[in-house]
PDB file of N, CA and C in Angstrom:
ATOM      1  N   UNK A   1    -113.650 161.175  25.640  1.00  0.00           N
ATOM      2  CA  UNK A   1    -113.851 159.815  25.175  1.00  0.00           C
ATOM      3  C   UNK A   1    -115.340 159.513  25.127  1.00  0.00           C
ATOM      4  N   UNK A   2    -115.371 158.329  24.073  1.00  0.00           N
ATOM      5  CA  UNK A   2    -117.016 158.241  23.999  1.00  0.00           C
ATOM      6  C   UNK A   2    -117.023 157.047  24.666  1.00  0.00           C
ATOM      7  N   UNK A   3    -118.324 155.896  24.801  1.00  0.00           N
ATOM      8  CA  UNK A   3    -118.490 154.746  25.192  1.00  0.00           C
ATOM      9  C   UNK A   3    -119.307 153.830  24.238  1.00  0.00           C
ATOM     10  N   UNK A   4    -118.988 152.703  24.161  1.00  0.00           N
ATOM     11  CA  UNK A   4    -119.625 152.160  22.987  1.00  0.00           C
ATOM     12  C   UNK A   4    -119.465 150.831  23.607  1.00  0.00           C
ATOM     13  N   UNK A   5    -121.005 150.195  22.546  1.00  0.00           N
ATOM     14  CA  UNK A   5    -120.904 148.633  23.394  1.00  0.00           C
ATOM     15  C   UNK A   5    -120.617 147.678  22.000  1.00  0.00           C
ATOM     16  N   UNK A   6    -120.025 146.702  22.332  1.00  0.00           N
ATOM     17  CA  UNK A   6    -119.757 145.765  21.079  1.00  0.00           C
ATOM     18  C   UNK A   6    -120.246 144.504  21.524  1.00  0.00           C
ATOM     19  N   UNK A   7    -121.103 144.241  20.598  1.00  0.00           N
ATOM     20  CA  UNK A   7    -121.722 142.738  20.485  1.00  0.00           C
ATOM     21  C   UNK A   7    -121.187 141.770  19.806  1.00  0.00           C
ATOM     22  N   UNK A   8    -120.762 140.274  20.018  1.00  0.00           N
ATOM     23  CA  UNK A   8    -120.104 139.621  18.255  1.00  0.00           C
ATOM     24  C   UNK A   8    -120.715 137.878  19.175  1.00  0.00           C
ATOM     25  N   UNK A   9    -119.692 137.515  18.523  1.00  0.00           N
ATOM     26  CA  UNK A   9    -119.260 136.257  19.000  1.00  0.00           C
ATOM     27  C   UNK A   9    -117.747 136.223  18.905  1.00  0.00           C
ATOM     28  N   UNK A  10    -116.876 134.926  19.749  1.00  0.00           N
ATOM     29  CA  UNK A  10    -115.469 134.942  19.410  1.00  0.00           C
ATOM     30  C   UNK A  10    -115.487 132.979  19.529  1.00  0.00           C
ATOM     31  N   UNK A  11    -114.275 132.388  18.763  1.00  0.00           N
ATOM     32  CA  UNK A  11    -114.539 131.211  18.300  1.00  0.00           C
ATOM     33  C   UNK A  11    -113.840 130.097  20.113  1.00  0.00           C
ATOM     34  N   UNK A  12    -114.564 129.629  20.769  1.00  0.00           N
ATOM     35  CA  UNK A  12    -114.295 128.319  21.629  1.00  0.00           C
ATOM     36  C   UNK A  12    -113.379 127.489  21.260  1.00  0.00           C
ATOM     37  N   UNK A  13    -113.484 126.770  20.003  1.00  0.00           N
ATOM     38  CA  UNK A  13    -113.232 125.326  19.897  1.00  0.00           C
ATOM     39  C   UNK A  13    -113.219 124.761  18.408  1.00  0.00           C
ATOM     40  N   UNK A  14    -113.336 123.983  18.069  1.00  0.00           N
ATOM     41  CA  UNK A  14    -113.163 123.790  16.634  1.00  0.00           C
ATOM     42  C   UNK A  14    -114.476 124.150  15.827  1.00  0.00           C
ATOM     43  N   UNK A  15    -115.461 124.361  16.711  1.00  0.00           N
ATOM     44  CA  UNK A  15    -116.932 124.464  15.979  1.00  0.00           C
ATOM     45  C   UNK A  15    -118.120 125.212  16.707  1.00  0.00           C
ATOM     46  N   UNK A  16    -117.219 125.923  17.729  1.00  0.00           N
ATOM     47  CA  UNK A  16    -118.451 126.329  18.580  1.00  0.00           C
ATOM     48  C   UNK A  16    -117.884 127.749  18.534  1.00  0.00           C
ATOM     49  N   UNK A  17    -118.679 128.653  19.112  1.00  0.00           N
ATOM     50  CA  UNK A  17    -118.427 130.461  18.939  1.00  0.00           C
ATOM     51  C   UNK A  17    -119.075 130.842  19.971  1.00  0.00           C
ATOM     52  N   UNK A  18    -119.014 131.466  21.366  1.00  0.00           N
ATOM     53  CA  UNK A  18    -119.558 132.268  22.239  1.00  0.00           C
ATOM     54  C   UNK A  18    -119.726 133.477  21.848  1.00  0.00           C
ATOM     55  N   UNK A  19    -120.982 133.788  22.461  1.00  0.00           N
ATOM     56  CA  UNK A  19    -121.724 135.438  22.241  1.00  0.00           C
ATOM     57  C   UNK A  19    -121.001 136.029  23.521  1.00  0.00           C
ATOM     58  N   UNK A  20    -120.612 137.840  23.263  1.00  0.00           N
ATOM     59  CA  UNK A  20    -120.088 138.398  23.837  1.00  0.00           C
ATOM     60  C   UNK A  20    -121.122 139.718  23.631  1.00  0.00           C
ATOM     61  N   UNK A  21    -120.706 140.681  25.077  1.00  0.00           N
ATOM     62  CA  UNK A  21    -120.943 142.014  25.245  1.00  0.00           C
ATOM     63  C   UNK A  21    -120.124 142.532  25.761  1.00  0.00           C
ATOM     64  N   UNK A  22    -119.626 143.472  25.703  1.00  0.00           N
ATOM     65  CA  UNK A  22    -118.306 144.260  26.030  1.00  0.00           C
ATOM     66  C   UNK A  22    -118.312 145.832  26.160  1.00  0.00           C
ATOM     67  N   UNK A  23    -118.719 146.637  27.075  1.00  0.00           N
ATOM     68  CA  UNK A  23    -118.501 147.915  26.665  1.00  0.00           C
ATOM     69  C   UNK A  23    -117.089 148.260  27.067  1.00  0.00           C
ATOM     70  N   UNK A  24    -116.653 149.454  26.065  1.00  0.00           N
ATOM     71  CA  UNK A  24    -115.124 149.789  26.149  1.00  0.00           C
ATOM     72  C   UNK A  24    -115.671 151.656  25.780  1.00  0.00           C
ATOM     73  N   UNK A  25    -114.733 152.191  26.271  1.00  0.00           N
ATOM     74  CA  UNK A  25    -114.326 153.846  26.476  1.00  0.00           C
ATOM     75  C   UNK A  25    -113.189 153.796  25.109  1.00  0.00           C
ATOM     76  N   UNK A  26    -113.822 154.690  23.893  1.00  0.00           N
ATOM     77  CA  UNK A  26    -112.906 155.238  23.343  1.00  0.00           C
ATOM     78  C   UNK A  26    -112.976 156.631  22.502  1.00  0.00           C
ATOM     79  N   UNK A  27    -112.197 156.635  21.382  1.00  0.00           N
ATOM     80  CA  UNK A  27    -112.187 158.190  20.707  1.00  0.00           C
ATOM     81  C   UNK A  27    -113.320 158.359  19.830  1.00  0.00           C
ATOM     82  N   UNK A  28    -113.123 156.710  19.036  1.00  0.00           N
ATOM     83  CA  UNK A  28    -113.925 156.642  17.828  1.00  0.00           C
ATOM     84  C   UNK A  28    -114.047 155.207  17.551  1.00  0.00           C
ATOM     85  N   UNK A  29    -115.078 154.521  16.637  1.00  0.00           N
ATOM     86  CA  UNK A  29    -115.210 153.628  16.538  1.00  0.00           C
ATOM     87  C   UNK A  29    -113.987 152.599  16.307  1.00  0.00           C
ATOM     88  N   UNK A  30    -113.534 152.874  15.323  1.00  0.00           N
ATOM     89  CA  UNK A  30    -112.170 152.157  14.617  1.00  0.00           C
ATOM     90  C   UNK A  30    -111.012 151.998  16.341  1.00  0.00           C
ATOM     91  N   UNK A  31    -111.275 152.923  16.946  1.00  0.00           N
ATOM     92  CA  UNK A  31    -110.519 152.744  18.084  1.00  0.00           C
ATOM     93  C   UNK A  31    -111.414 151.397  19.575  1.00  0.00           C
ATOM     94  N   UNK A  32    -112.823 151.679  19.084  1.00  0.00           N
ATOM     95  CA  UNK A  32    -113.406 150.930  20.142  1.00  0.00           C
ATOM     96  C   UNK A  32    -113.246 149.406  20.009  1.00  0.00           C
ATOM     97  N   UNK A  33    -113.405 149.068  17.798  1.00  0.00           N
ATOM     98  CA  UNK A  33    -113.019 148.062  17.756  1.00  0.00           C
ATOM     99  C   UNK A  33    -111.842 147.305  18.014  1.00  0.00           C
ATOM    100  N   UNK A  34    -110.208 148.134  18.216  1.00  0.00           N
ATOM    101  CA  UNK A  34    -109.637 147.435  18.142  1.00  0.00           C
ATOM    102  C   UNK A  34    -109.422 147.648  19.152  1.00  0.00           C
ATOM    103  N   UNK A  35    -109.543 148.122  20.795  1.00  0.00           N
ATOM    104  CA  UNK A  35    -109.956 147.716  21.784  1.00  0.00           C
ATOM    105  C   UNK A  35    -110.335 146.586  22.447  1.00  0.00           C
ATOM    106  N   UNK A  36    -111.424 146.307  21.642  1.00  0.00           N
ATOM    107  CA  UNK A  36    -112.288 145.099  21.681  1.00  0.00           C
ATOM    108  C   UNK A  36    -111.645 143.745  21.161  1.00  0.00           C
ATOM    109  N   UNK A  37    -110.901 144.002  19.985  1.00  0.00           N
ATOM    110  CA  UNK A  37    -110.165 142.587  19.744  1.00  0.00           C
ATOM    111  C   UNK A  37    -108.900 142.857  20.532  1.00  0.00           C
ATOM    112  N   UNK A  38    -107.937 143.795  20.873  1.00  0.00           N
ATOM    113  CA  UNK A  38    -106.849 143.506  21.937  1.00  0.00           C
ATOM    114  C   UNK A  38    -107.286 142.858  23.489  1.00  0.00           C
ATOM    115  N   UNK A  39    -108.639 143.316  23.843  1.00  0.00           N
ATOM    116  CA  UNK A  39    -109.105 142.466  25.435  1.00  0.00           C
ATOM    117  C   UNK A  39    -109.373 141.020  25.006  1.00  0.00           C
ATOM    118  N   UNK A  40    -109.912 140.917  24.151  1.00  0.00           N
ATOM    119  CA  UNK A  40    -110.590 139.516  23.576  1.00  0.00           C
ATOM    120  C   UNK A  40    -109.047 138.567  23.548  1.00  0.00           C
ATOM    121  N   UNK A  41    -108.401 139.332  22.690  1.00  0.00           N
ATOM    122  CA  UNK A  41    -107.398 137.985  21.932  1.00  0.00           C
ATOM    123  C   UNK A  41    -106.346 137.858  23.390  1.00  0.00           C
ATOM    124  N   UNK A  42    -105.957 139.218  23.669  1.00  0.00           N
ATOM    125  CA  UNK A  42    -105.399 138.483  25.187  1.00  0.00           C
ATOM    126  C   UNK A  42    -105.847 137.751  26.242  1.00  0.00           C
ATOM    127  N   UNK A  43    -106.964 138.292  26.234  1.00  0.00           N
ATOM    128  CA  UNK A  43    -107.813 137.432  27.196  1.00  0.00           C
ATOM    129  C   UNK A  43    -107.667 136.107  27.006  1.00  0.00           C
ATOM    130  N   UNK A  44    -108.119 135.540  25.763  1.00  0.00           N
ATOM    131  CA  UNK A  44    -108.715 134.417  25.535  1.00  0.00           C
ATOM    132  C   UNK A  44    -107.539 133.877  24.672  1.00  0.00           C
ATOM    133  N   UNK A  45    -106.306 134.274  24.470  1.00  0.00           N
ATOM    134  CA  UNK A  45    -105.338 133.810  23.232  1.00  0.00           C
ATOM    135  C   UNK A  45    -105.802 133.458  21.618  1.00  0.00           C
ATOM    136  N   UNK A  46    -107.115 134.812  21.445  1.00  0.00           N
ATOM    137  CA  UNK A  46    -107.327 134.407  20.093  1.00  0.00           C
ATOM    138  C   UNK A  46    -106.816 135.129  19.386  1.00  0.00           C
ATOM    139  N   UNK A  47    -107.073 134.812  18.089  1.00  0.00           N
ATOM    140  CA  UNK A  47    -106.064 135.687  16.751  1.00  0.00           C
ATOM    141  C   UNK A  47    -107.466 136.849  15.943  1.00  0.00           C
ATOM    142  N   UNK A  48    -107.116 137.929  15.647  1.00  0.00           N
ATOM    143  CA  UNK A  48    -107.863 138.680  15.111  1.00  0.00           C
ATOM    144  C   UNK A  48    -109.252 138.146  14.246  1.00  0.00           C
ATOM    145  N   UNK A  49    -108.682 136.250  13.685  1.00  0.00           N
ATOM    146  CA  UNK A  49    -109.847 136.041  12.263  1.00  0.00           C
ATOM    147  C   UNK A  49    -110.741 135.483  13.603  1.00  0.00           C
ATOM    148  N   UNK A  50    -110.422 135.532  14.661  1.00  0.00           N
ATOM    149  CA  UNK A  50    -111.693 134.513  15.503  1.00  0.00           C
ATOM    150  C   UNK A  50    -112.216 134.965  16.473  1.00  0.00           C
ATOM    151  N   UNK A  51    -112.081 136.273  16.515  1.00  0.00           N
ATOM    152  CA  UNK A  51    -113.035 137.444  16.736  1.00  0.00           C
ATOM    153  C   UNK A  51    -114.634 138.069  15.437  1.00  0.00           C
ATOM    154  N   UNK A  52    -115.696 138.088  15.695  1.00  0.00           N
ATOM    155  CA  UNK A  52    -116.687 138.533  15.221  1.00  0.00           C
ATOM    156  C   UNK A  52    -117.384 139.787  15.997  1.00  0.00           C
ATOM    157  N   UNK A  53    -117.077 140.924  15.408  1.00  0.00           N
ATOM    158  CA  UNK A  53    -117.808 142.204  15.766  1.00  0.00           C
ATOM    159  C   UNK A  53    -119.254 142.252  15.274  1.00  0.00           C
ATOM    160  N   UNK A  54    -120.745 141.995  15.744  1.00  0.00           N
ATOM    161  CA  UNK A  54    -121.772 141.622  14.732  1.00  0.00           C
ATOM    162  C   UNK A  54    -122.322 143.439  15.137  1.00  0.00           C
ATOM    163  N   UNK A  55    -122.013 144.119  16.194  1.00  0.00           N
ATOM    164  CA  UNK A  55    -122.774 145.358  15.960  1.00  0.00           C
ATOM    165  C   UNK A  55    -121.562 146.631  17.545  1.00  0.00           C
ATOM    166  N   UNK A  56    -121.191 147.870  16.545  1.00  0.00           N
ATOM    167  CA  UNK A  56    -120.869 148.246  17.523  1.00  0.00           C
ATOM    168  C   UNK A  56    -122.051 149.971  17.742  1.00  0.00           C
ATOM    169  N   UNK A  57    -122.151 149.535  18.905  1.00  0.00           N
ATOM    170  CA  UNK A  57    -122.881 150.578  18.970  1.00  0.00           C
ATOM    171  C   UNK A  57    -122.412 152.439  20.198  1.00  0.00           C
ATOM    172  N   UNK A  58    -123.050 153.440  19.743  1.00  0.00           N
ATOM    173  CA  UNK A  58    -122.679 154.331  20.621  1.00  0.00           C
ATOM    174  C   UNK A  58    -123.316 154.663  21.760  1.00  0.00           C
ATOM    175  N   UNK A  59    -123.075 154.659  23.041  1.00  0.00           N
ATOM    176  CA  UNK A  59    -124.040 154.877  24.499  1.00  0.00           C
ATOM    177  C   UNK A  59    -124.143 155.963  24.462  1.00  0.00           C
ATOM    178  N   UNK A  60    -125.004 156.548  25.102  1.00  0.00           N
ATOM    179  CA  UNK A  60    -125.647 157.639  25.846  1.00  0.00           C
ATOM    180  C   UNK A  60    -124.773 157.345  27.465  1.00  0.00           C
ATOM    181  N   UNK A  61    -124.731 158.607  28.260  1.00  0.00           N
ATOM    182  CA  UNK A  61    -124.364 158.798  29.428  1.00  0.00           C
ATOM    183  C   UNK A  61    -125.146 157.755  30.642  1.00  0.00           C
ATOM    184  N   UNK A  62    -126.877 157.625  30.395  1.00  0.00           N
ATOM    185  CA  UNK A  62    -127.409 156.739  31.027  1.00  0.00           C
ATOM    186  C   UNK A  62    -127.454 155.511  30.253  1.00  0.00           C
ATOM    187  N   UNK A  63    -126.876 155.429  29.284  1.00  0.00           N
ATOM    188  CA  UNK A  63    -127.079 153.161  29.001  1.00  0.00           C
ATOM    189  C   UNK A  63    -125.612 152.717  29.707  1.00  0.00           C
ATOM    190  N   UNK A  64    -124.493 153.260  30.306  1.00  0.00           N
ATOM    191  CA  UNK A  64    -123.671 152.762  30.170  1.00  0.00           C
ATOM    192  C   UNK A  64    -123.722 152.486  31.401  1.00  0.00           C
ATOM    193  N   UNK A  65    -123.332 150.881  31.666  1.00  0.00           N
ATOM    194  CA  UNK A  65    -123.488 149.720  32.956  1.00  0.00           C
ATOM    195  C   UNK A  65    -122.128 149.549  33.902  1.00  0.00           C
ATOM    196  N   UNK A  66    -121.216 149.488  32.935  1.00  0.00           N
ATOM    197  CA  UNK A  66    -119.863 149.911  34.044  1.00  0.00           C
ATOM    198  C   UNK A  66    -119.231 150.691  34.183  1.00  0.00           C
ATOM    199  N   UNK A  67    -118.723 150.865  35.214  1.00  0.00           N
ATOM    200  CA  UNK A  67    -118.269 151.835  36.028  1.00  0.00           C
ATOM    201  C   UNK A  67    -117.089 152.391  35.783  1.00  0.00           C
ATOM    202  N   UNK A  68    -116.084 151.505  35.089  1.00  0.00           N
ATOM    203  CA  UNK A  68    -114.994 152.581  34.952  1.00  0.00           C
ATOM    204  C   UNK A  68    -115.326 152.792  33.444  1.00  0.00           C
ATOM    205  N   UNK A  69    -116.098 152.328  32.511  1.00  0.00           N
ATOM    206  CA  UNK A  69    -115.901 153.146  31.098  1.00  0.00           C
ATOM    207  C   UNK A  69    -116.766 154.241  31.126  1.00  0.00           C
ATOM    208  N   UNK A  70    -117.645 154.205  32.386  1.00  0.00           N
ATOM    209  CA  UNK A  70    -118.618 155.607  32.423  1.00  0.00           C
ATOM    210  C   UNK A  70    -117.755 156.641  32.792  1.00  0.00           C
ATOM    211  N   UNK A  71    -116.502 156.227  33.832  1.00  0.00           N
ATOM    212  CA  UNK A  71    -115.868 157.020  34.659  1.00  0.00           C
ATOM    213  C   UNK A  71    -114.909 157.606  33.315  1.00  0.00           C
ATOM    214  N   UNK A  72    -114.394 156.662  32.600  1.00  0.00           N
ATOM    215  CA  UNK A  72    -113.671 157.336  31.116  1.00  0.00           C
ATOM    216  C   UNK A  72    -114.191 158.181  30.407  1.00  0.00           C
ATOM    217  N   UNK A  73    -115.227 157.605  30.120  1.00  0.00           N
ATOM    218  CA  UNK A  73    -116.359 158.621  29.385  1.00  0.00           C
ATOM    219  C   UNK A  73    -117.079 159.718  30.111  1.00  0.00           C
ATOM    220  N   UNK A  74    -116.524 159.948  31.250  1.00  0.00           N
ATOM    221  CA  UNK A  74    -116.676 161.239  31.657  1.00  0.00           C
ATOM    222  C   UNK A  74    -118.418 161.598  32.132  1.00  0.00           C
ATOM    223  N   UNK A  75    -119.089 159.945  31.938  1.00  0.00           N
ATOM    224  CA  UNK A  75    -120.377 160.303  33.189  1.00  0.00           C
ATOM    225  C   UNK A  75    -120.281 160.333  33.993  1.00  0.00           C
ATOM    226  N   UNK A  76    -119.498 159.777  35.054  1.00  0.00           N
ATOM    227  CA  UNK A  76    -119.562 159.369  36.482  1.00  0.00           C
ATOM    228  C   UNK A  76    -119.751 160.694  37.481  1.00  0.00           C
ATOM    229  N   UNK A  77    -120.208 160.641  37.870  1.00  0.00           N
ATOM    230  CA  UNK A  77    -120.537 161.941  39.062  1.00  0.00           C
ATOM    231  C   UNK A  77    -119.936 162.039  40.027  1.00  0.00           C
TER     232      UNK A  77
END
């Protein structure tokens, strides 16, 4: 598995949008994103259109900050 961090916003309220960071452990991108909207929309009871992915990116073994997607991704020592 790889590790990847996703940046967006997801929608509050009728007019407002919180910024998010999220790293998630997966195969491939298409898998990290929809990762990322299954924690989001359960989390938060949103629907796929009120999720915003603005950048997903791929980690290296040392950028990655938590502990169990390092442990997925197979840095952890």
């Amino acid at each position: 598995m790889k590790a990847f961090r996703a940046t967006g916003s997801f929608k509050t309220g009728k007019f407002t949008w919180q910024k998010y960071s999220i790293e998630v452990a997966a195969i491939d991108e298409a898998g990290a994103a929809e990762k990322v909207m299954s924690d989001l929309g359960s989390r938060h009871k949103l629907k796929r259109t009120e999720i915003k992915i603005d950048e997903l990116k791929a980690l290296k073994a040392d950028e990655i900050q938590n502990l169990t997607v390092q442990y997925l991704a197979g840095g952890a020592q």
